[in-house]
PDB file of N, CA and C in Angstrom:
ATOM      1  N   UNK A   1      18.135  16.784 -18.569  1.00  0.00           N
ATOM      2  CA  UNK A   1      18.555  18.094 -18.116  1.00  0.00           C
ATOM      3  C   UNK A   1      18.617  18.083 -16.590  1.00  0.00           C
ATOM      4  N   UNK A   2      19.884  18.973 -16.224  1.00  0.00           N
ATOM      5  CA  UNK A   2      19.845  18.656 -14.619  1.00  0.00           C
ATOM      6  C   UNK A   2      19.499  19.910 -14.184  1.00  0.00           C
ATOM      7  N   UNK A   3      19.178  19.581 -13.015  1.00  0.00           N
ATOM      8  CA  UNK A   3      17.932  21.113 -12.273  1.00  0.00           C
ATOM      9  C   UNK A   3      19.343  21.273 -11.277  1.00  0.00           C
ATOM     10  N   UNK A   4      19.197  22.501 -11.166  1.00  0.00           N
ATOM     11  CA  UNK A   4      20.307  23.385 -10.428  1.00  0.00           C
ATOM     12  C   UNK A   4      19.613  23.630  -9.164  1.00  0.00           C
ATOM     13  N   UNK A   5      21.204  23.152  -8.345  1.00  0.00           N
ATOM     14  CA  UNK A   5      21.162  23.596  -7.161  1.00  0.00           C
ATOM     15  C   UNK A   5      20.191  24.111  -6.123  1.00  0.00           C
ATOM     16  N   UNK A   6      20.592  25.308  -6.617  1.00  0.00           N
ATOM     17  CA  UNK A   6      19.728  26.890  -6.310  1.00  0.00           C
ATOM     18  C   UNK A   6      17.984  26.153  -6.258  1.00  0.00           C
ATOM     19  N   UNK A   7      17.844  26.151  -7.722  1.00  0.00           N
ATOM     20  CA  UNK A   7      16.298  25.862  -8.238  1.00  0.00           C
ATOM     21  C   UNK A   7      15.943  24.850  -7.171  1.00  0.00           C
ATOM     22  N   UNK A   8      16.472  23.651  -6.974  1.00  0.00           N
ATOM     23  CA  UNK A   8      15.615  22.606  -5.985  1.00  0.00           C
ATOM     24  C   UNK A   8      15.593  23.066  -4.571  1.00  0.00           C
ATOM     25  N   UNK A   9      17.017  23.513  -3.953  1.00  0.00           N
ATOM     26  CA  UNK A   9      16.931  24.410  -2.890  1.00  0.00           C
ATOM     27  C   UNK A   9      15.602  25.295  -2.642  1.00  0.00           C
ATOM     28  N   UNK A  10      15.189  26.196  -3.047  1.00  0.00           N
ATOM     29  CA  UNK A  10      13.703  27.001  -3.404  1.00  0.00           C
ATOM     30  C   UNK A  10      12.812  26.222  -3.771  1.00  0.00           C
ATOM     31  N   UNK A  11      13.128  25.697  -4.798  1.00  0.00           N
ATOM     32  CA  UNK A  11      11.603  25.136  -4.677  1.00  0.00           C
ATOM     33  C   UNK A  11      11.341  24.084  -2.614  1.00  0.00           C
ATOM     34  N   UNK A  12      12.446  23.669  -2.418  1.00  0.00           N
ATOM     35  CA  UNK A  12      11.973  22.723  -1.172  1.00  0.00           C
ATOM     36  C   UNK A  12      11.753  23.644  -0.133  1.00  0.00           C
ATOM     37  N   UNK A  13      11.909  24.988   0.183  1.00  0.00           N
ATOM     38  CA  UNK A  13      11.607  25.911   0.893  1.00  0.00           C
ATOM     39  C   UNK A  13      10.336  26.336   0.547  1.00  0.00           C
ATOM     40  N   UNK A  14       9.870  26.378  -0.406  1.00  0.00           N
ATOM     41  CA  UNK A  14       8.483  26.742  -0.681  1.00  0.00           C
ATOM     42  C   UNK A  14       7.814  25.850  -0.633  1.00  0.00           C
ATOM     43  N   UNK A  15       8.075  24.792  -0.735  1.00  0.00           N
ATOM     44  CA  UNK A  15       7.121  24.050  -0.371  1.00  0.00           C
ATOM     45  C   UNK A  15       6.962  23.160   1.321  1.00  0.00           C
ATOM     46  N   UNK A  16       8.055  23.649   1.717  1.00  0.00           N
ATOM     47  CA  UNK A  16       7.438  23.454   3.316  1.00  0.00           C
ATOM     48  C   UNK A  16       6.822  24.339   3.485  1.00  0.00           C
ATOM     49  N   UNK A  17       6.662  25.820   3.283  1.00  0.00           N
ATOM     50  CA  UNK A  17       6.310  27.142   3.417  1.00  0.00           C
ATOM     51  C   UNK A  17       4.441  26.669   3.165  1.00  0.00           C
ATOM     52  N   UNK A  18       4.164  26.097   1.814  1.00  0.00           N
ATOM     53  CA  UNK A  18       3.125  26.181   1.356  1.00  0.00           C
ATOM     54  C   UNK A  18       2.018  24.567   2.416  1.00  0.00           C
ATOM     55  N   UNK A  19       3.096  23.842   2.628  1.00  0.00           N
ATOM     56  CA  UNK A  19       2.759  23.135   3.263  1.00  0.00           C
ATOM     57  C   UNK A  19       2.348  23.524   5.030  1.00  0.00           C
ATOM     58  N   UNK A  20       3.093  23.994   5.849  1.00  0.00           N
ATOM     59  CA  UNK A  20       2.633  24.834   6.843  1.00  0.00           C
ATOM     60  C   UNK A  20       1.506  25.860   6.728  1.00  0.00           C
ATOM     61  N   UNK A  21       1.045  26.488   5.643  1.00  0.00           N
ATOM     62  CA  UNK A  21       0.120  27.699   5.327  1.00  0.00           C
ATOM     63  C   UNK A  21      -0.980  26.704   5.529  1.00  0.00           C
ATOM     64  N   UNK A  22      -0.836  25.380   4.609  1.00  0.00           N
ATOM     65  CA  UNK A  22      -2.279  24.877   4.167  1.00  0.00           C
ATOM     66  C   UNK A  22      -2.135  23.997   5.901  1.00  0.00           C
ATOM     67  N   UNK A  23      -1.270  23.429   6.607  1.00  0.00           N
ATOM     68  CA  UNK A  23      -1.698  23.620   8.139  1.00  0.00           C
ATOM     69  C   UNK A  23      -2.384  23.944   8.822  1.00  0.00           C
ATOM     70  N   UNK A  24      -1.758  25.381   8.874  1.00  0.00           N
ATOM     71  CA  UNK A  24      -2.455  26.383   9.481  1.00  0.00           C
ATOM     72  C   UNK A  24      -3.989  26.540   9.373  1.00  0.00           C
ATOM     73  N   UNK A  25      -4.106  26.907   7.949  1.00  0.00           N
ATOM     74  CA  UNK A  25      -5.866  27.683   7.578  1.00  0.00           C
ATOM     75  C   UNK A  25      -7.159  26.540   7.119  1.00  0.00           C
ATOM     76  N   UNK A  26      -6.613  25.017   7.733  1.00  0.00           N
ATOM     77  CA  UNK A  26      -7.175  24.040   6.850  1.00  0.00           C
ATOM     78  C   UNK A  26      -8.484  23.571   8.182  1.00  0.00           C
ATOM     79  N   UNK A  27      -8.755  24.533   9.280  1.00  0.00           N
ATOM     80  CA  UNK A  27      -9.612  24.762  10.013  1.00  0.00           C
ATOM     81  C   UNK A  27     -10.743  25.674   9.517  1.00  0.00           C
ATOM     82  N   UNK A  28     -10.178  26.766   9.280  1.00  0.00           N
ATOM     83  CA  UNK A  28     -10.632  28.139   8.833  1.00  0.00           C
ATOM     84  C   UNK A  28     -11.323  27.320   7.112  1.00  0.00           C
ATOM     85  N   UNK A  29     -10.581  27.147   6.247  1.00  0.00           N
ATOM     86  CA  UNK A  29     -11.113  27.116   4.837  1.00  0.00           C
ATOM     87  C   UNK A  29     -10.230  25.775   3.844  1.00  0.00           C
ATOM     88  N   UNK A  30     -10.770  24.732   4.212  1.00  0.00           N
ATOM     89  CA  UNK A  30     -10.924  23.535   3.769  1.00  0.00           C
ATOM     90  C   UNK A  30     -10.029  23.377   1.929  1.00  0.00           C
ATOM     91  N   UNK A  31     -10.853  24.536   1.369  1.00  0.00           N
ATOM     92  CA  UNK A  31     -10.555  24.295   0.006  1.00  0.00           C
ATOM     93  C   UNK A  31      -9.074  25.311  -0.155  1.00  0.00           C
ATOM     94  N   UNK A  32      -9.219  26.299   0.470  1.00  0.00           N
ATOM     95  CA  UNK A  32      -7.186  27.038   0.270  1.00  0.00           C
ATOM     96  C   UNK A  32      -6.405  26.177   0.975  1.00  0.00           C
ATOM     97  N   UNK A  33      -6.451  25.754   1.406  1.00  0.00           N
ATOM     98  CA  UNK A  33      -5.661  24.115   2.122  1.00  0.00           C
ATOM     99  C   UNK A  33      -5.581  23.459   1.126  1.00  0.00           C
ATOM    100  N   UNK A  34      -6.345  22.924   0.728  1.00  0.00           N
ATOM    101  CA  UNK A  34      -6.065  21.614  -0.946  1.00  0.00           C
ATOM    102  C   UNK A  34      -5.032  22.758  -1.302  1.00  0.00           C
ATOM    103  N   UNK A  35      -5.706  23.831  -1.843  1.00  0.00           N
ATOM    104  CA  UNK A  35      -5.212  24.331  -2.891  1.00  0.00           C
ATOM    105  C   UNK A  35      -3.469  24.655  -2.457  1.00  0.00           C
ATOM    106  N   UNK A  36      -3.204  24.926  -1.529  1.00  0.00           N
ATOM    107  CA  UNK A  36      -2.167  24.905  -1.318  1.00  0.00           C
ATOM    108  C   UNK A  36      -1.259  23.431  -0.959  1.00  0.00           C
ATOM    109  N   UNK A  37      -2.012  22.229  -0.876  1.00  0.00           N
ATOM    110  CA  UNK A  37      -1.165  21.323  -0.819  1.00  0.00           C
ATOM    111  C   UNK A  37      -0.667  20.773  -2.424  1.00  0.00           C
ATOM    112  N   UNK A  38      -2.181  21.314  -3.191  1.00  0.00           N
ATOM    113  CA  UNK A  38      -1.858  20.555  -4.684  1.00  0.00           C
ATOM    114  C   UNK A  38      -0.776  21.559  -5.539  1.00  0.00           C
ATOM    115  N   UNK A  39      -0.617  22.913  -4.736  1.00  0.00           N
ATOM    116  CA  UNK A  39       0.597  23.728  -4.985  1.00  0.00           C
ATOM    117  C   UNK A  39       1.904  23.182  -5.166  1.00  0.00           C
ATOM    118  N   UNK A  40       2.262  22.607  -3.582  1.00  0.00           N
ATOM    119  CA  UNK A  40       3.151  22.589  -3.422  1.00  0.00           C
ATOM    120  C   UNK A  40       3.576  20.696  -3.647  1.00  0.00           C
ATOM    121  N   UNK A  41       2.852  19.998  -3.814  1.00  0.00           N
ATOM    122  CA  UNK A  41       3.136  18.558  -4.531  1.00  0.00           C
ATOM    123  C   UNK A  41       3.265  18.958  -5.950  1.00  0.00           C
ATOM    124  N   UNK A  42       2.721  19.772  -6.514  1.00  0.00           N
ATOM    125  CA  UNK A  42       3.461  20.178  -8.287  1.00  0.00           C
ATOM    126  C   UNK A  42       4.547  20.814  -8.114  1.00  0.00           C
ATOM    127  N   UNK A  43       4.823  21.264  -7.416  1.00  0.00           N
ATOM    128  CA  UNK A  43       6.103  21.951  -6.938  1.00  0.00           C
ATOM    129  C   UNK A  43       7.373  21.123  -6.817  1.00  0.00           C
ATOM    130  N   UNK A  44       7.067  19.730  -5.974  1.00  0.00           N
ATOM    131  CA  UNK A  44       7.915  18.574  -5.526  1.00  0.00           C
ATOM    132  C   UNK A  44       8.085  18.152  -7.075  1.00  0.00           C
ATOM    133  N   UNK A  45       7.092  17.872  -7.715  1.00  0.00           N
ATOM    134  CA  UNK A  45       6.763  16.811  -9.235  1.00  0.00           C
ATOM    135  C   UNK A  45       8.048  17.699  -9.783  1.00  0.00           C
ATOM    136  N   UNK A  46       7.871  19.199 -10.390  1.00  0.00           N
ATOM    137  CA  UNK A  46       8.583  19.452 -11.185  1.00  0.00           C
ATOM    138  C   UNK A  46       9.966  19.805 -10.972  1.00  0.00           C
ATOM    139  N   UNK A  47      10.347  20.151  -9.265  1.00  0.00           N
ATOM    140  CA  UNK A  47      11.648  20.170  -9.040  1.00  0.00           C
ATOM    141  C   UNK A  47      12.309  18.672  -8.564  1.00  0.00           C
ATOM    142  N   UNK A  48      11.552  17.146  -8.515  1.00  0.00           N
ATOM    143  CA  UNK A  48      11.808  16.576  -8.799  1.00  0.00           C
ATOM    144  C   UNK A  48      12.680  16.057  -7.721  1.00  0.00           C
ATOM    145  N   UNK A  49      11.498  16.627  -6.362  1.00  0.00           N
ATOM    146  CA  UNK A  49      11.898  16.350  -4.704  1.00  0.00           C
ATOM    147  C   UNK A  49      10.888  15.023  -4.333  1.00  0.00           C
ATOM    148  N   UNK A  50      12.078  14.083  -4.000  1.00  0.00           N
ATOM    149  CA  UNK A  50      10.847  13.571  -2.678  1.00  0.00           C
ATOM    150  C   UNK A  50      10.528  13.425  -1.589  1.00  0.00           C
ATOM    151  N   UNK A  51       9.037  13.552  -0.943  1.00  0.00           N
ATOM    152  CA  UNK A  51       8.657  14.247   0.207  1.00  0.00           C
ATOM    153  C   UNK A  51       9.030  13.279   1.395  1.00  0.00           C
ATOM    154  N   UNK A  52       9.332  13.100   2.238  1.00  0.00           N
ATOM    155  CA  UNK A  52       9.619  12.034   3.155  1.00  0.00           C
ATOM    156  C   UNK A  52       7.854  11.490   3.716  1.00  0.00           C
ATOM    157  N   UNK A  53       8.258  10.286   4.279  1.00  0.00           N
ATOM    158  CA  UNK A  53       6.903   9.590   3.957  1.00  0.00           C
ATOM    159  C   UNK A  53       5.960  10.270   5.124  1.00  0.00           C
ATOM    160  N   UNK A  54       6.531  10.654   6.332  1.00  0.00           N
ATOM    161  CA  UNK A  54       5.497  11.334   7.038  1.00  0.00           C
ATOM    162  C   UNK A  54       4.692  12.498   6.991  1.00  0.00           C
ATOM    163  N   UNK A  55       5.116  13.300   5.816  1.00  0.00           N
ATOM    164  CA  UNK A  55       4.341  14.400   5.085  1.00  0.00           C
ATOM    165  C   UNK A  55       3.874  13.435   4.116  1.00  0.00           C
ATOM    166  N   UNK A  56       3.982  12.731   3.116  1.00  0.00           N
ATOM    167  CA  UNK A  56       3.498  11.785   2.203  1.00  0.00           C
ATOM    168  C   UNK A  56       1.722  11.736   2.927  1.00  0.00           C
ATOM    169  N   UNK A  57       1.796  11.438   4.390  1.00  0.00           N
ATOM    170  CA  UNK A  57       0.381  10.579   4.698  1.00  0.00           C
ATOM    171  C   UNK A  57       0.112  11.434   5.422  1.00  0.00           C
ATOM    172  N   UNK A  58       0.606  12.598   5.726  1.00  0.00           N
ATOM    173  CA  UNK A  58      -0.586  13.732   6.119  1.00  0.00           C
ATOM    174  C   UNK A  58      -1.400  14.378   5.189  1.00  0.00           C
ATOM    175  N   UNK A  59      -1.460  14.177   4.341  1.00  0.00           N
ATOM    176  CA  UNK A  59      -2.825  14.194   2.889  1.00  0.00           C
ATOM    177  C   UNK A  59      -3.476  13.432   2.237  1.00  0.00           C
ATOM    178  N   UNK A  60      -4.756  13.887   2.051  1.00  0.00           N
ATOM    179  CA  UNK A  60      -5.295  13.091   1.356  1.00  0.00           C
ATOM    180  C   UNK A  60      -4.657  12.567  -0.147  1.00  0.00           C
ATOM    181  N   UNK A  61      -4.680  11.443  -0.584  1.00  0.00           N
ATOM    182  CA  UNK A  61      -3.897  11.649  -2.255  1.00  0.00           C
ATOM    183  C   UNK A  61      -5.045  11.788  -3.028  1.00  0.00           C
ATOM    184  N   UNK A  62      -6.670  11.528  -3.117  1.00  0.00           N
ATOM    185  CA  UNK A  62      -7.020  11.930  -3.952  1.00  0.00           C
ATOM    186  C   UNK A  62      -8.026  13.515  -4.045  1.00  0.00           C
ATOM    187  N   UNK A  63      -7.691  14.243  -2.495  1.00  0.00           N
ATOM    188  CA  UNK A  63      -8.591  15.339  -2.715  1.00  0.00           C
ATOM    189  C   UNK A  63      -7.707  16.630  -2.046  1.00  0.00           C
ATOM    190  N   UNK A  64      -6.333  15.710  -1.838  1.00  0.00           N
ATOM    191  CA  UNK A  64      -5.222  17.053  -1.286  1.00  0.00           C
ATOM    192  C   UNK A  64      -5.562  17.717  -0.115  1.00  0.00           C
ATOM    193  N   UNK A  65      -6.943  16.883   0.624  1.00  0.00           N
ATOM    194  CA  UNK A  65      -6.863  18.210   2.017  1.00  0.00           C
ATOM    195  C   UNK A  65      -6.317  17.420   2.994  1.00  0.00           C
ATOM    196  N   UNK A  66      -5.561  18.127   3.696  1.00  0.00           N
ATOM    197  CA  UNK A  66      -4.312  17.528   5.032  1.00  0.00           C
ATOM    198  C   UNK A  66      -5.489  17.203   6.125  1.00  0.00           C
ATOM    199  N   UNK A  67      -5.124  15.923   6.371  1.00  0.00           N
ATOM    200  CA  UNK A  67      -5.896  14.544   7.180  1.00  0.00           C
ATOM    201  C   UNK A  67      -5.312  15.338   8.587  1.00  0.00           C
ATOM    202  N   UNK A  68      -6.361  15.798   9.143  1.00  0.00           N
ATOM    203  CA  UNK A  68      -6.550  15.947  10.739  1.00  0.00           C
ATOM    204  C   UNK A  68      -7.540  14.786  11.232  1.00  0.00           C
ATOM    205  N   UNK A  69      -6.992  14.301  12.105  1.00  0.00           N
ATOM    206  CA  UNK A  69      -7.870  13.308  12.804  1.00  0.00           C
ATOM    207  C   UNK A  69      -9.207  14.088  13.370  1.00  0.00           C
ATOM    208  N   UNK A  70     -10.246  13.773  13.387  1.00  0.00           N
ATOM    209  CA  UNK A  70     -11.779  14.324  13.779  1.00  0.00           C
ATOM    210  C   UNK A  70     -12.360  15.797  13.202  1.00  0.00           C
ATOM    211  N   UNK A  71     -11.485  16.023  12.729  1.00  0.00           N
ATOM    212  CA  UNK A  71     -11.696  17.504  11.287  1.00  0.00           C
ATOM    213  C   UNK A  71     -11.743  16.801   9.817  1.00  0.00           C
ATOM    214  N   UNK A  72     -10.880  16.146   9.308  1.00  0.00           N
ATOM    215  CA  UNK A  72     -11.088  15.639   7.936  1.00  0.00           C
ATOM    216  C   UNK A  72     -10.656  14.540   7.665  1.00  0.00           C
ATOM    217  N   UNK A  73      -9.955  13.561   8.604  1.00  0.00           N
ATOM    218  CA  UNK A  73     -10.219  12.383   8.721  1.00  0.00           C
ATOM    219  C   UNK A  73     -10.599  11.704   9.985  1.00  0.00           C
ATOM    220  N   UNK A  74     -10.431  10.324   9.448  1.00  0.00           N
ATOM    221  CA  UNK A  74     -11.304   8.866  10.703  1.00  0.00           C
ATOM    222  C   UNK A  74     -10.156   8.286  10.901  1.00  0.00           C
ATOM    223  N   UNK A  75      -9.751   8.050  12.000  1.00  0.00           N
ATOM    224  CA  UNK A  75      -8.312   6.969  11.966  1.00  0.00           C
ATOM    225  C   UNK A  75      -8.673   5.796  12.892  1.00  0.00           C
ATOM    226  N   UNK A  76      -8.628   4.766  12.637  1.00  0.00           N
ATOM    227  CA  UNK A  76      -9.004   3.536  13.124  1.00  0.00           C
ATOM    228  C   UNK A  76      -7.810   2.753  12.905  1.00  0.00           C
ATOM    229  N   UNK A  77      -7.793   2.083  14.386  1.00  0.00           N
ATOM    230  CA  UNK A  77      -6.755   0.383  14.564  1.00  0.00           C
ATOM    231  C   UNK A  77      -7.671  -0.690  14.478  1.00  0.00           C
ATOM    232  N   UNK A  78      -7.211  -1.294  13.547  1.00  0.00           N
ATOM    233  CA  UNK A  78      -7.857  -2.766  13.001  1.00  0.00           C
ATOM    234  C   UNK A  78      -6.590  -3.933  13.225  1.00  0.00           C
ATOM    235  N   UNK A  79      -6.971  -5.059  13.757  1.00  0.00           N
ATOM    236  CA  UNK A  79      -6.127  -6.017  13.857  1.00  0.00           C
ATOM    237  C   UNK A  79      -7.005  -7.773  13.299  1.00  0.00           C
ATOM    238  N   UNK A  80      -7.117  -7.182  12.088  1.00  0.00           N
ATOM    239  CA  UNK A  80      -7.480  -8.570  11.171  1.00  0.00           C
ATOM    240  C   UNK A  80      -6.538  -9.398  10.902  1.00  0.00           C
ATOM    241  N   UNK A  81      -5.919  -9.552  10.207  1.00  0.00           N
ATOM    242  CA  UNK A  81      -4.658 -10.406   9.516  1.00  0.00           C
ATOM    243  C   UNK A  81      -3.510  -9.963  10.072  1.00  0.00           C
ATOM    244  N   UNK A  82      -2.755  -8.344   9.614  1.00  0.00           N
ATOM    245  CA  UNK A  82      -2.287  -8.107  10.562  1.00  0.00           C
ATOM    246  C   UNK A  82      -2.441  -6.925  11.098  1.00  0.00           C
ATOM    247  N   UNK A  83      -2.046  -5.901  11.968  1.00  0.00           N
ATOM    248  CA  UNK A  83      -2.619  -4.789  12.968  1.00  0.00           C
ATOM    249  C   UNK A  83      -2.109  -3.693  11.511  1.00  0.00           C
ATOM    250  N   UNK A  84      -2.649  -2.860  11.337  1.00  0.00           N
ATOM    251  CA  UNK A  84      -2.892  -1.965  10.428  1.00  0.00           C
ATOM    252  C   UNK A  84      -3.894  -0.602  11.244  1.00  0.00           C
ATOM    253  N   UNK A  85      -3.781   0.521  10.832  1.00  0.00           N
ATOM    254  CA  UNK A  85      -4.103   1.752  11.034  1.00  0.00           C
ATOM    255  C   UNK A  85      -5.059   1.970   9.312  1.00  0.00           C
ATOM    256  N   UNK A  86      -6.013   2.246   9.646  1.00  0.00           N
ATOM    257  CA  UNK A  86      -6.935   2.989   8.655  1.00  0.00           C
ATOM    258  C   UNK A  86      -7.316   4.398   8.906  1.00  0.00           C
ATOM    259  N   UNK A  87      -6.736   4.852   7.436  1.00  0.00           N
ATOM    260  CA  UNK A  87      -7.196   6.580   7.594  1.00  0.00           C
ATOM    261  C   UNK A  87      -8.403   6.565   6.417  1.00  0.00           C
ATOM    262  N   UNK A  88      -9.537   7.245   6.827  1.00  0.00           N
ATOM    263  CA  UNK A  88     -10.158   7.309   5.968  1.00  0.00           C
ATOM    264  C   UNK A  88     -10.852   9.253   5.782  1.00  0.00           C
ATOM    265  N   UNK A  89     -10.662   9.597   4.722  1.00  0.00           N
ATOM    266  CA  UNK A  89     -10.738  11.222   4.589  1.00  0.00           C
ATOM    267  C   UNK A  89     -12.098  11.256   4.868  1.00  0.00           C
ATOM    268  N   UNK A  90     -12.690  12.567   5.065  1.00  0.00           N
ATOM    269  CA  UNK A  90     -14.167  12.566   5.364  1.00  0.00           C
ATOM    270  C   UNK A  90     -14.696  13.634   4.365  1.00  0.00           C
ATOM    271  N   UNK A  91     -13.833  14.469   3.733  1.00  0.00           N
ATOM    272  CA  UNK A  91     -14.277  15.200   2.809  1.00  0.00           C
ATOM    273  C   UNK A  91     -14.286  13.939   1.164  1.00  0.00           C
ATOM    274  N   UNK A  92     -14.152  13.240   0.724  1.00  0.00           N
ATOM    275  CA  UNK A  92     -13.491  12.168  -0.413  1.00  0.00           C
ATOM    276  C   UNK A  92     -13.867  11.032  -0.463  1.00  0.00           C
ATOM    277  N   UNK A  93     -13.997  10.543   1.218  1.00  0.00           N
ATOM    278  CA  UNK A  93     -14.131   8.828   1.561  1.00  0.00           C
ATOM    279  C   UNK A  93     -12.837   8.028   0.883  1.00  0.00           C
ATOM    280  N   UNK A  94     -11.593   8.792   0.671  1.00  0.00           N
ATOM    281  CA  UNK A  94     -10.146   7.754   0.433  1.00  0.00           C
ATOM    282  C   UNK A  94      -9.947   7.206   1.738  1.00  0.00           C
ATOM    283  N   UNK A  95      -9.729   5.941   1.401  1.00  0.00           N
ATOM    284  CA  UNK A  95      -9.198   5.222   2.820  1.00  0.00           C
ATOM    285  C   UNK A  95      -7.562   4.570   2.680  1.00  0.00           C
ATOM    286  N   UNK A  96      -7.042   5.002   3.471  1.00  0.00           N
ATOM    287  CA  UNK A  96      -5.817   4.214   3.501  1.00  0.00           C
ATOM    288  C   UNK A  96      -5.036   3.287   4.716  1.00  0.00           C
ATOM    289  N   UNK A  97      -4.519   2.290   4.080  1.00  0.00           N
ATOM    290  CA  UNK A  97      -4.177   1.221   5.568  1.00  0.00           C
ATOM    291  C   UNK A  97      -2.993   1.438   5.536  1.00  0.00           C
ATOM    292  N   UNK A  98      -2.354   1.744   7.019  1.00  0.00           N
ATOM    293  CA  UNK A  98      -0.914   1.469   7.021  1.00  0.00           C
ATOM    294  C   UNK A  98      -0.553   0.554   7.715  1.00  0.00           C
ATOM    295  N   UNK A  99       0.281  -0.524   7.522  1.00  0.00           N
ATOM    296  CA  UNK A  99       0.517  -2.069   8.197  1.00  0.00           C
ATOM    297  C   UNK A  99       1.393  -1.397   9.659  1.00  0.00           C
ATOM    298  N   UNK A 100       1.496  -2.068  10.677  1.00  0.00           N
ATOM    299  CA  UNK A 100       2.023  -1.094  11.888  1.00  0.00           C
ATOM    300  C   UNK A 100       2.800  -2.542  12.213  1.00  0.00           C
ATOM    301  N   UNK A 101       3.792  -2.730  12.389  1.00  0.00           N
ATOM    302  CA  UNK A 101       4.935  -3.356  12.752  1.00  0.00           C
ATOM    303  C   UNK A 101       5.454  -3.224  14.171  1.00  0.00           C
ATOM    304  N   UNK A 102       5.238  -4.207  14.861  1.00  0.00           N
ATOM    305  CA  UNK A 102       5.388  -4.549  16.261  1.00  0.00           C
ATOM    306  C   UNK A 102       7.023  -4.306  16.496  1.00  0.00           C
ATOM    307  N   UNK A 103       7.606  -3.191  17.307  1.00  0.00           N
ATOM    308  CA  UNK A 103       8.863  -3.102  17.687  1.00  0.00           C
ATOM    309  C   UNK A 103       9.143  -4.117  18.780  1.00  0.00           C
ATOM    310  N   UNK A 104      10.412  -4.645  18.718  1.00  0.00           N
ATOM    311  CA  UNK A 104      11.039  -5.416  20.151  1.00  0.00           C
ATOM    312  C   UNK A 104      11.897  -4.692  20.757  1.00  0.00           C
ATOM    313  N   UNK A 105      11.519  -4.613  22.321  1.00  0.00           N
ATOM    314  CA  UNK A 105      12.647  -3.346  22.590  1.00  0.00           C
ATOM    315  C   UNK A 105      14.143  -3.859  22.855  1.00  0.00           C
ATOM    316  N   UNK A 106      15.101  -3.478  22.901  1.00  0.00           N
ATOM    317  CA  UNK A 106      16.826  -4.133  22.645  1.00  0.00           C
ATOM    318  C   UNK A 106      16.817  -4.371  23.665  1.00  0.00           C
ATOM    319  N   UNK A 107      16.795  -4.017  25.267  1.00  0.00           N
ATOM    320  CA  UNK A 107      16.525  -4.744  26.489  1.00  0.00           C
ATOM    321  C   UNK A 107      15.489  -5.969  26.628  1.00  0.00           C
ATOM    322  N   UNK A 108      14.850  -6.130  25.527  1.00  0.00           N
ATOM    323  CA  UNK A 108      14.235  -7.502  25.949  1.00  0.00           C
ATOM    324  C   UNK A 108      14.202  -8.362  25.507  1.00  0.00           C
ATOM    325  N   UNK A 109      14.598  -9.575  25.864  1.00  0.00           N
ATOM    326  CA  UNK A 109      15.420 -10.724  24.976  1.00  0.00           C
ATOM    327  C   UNK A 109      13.445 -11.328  24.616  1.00  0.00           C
ATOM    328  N   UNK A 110      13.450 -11.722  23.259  1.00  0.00           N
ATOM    329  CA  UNK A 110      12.577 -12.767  22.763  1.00  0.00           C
ATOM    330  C   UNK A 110      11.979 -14.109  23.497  1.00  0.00           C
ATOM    331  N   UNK A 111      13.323 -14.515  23.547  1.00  0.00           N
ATOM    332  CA  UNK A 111      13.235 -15.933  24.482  1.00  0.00           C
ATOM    333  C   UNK A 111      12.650 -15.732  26.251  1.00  0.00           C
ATOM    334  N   UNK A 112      12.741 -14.361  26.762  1.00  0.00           N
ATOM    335  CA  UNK A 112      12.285 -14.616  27.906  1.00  0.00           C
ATOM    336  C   UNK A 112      10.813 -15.114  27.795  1.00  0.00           C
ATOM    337  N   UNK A 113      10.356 -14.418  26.877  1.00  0.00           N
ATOM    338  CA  UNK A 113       8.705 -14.646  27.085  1.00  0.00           C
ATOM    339  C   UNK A 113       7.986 -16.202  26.911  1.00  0.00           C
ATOM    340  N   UNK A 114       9.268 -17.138  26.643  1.00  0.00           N
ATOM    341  CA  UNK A 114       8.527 -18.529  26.726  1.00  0.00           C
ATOM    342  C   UNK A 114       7.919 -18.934  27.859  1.00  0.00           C
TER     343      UNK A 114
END
């Protein structure tokens, strides 16, 4: 069955909507924050949106409260194997690594640096 127009349109407005709210008040009250992020990710599930990845990792995935650095999460640079970013939630203890990929800038040739 195909979801109309209209329907995914609204639903993706409400859920930036619900996503900014739980923003906002996730200073003030920790748990209407989840509750509004686990809103609006059932929201995505059933209209059958997906979120672009930089809202993706502003939440926790297993306790839904939006990862502020020194409010509800730890963010650490680790350079073991290779340079990676660790978020780890502080309400949950989920930790997540994101691998961080060294840009070359287009003005600078490779070979100079021999």
């Amino acid at each position: 069955m195909k979801l109309s127009r209209e329907f995914r349109d609204l639903a993706r407005q409400r859920i930036w909507i619900l996503l900014s709210l739980a923003d906002n008040v996730v200073k003030r009250d920790q748990e209407l924050a989840r509750r509004y992020v686990a809103l609006a990710l059932k929201l995505a599930a059933k209209a059958r949106l997906r979120l672009p990845r930089d809202v993706r990792r502003r939440y926790c995935r297993r306790c839904k409260v939006p990862l502020i650095p020194g409010l509800t999460a730890r963010v650490r640079v680790r350079s073991r194997r290779q340079r990676h970013i660790v978020v780890t939630c502080l309400k949950c203890g989920y930790v997540r690594r994101y691998v961080t990929v060294r840009r070359v800038r287009c003005d600078e040739d490779p070979r100079k640096r021999l």
